[in-house]
Protein backbone atom coordinates (compact mmCIF):
# COMPACT_ATOMS: atom_id res chain seq x y z
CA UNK A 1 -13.43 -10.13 29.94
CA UNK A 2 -11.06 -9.87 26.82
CA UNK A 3 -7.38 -9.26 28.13
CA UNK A 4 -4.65 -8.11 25.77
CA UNK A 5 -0.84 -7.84 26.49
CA UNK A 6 1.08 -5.58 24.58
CA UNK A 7 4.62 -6.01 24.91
CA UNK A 8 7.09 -2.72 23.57
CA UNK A 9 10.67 -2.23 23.23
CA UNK A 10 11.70 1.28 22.95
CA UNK A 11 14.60 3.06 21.82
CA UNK A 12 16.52 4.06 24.85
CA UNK A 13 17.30 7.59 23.44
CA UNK A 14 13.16 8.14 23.52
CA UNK A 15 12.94 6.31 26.99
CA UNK A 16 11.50 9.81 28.64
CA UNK A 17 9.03 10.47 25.54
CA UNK A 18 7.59 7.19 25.11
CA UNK A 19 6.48 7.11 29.17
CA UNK A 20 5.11 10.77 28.56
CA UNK A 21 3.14 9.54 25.47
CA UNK A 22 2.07 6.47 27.14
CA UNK A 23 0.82 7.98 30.57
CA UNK A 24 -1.39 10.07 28.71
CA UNK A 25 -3.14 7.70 26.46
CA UNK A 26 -3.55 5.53 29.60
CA UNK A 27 -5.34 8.81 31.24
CA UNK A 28 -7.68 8.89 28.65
CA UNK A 29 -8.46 4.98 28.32
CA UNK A 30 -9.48 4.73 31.35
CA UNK A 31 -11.89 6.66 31.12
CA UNK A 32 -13.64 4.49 28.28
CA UNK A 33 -16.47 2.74 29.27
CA UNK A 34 -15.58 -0.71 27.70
CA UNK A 35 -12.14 -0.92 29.59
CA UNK A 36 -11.96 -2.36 33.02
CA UNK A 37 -8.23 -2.03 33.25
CA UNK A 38 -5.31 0.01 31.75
CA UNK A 39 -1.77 -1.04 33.57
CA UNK A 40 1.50 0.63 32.07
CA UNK A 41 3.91 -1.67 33.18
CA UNK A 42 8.21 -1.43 33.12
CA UNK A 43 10.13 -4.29 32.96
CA UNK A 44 13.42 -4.80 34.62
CA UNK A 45 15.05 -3.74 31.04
CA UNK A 46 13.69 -0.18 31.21
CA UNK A 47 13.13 0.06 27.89
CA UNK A 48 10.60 -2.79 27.61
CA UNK A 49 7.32 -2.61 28.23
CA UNK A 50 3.78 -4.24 28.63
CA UNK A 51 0.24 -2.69 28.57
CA UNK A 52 -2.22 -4.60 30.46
CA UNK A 53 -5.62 -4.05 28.81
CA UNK A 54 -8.62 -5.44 30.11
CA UNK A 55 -11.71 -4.67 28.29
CA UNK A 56 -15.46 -5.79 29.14
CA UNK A 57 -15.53 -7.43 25.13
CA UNK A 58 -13.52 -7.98 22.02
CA UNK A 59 -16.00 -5.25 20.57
CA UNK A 60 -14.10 -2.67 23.26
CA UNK A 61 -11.22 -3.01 22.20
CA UNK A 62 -11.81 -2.81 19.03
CA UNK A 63 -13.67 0.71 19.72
CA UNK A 64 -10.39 1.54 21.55
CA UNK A 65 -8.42 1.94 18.64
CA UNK A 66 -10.68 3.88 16.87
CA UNK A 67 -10.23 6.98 19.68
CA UNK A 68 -8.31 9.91 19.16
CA UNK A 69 -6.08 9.22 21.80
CA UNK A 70 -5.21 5.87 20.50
CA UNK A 71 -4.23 6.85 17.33
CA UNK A 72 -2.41 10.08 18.59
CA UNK A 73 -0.70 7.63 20.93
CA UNK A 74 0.16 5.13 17.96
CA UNK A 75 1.72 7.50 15.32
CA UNK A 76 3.68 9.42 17.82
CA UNK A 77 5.29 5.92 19.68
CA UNK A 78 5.51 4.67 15.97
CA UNK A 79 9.05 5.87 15.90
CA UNK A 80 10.46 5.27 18.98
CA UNK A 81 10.01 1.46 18.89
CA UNK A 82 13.13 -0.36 18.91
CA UNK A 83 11.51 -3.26 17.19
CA UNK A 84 7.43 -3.80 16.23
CA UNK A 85 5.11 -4.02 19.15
CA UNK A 86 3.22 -7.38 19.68
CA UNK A 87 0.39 -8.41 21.49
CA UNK A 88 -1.11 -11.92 22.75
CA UNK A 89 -4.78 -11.98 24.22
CA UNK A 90 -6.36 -13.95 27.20
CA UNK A 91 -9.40 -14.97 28.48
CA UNK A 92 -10.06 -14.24 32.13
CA UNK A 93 -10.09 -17.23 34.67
CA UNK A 94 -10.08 -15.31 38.24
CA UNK A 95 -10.63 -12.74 39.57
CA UNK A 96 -14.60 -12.65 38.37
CA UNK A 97 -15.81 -9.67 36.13
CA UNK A 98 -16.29 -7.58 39.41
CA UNK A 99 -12.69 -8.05 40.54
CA UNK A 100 -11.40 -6.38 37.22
CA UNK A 101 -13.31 -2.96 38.64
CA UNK A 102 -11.04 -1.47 41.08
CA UNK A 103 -9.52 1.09 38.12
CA UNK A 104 -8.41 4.19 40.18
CA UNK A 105 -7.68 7.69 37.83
CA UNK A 106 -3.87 8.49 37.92
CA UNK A 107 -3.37 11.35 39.73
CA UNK A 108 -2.26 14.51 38.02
């Protein structure tokens, strides 16, 4: 498993559009073959932020920014960052590839 944390600080004037952009491009990752996981996460700031990605390979998540939705998502958060996003990647310990399976769709 390849495991990437992306950690965002929005503008707080684009608090309401960022989640809207967000929830949808995790709607649509999910359903990519290569991720196991997709967690949109708030922080106790609300307008910071971490994306929990957990893909099967490095390969997947490369893949994953080459989708539509990706890049849709990118260019339209581009501007509501209140500073760059960053990232730092793991490598699973526990749970075991099987325990990274329990993705459930977000409801409508």
């Amino acid at each position: 498993m390849f495991i990437v944390h992306v950690f965002i600080h929005v503008k707080p004037e684009h608090l309401e559009a960022f989640k809207a952009a967000t929830l949808s491009n995790v709607k649509n990752s999910i359903k990519e073959p290569g991720i196991s996981r997709f967690d949109f996460l708030q922080d106790e700031d609300p307008n910071k932020f971490v994306l929990v990605e957990v893909y099967r390979t490095p390969e997947d998540a490369a893949k994953h920014k080459e989708t539509p939705h990706y890049m849709v998502w990118r260019d339209a958060v581009a501007p509501m960052m209140a500073e760059p996003r960053s990232s730092r990647k793991y490598s699973n310990i526990a749970p075991d590839e099987g325990g990274w399976d329990s993705m459930q769709p977000l409801s409508s």
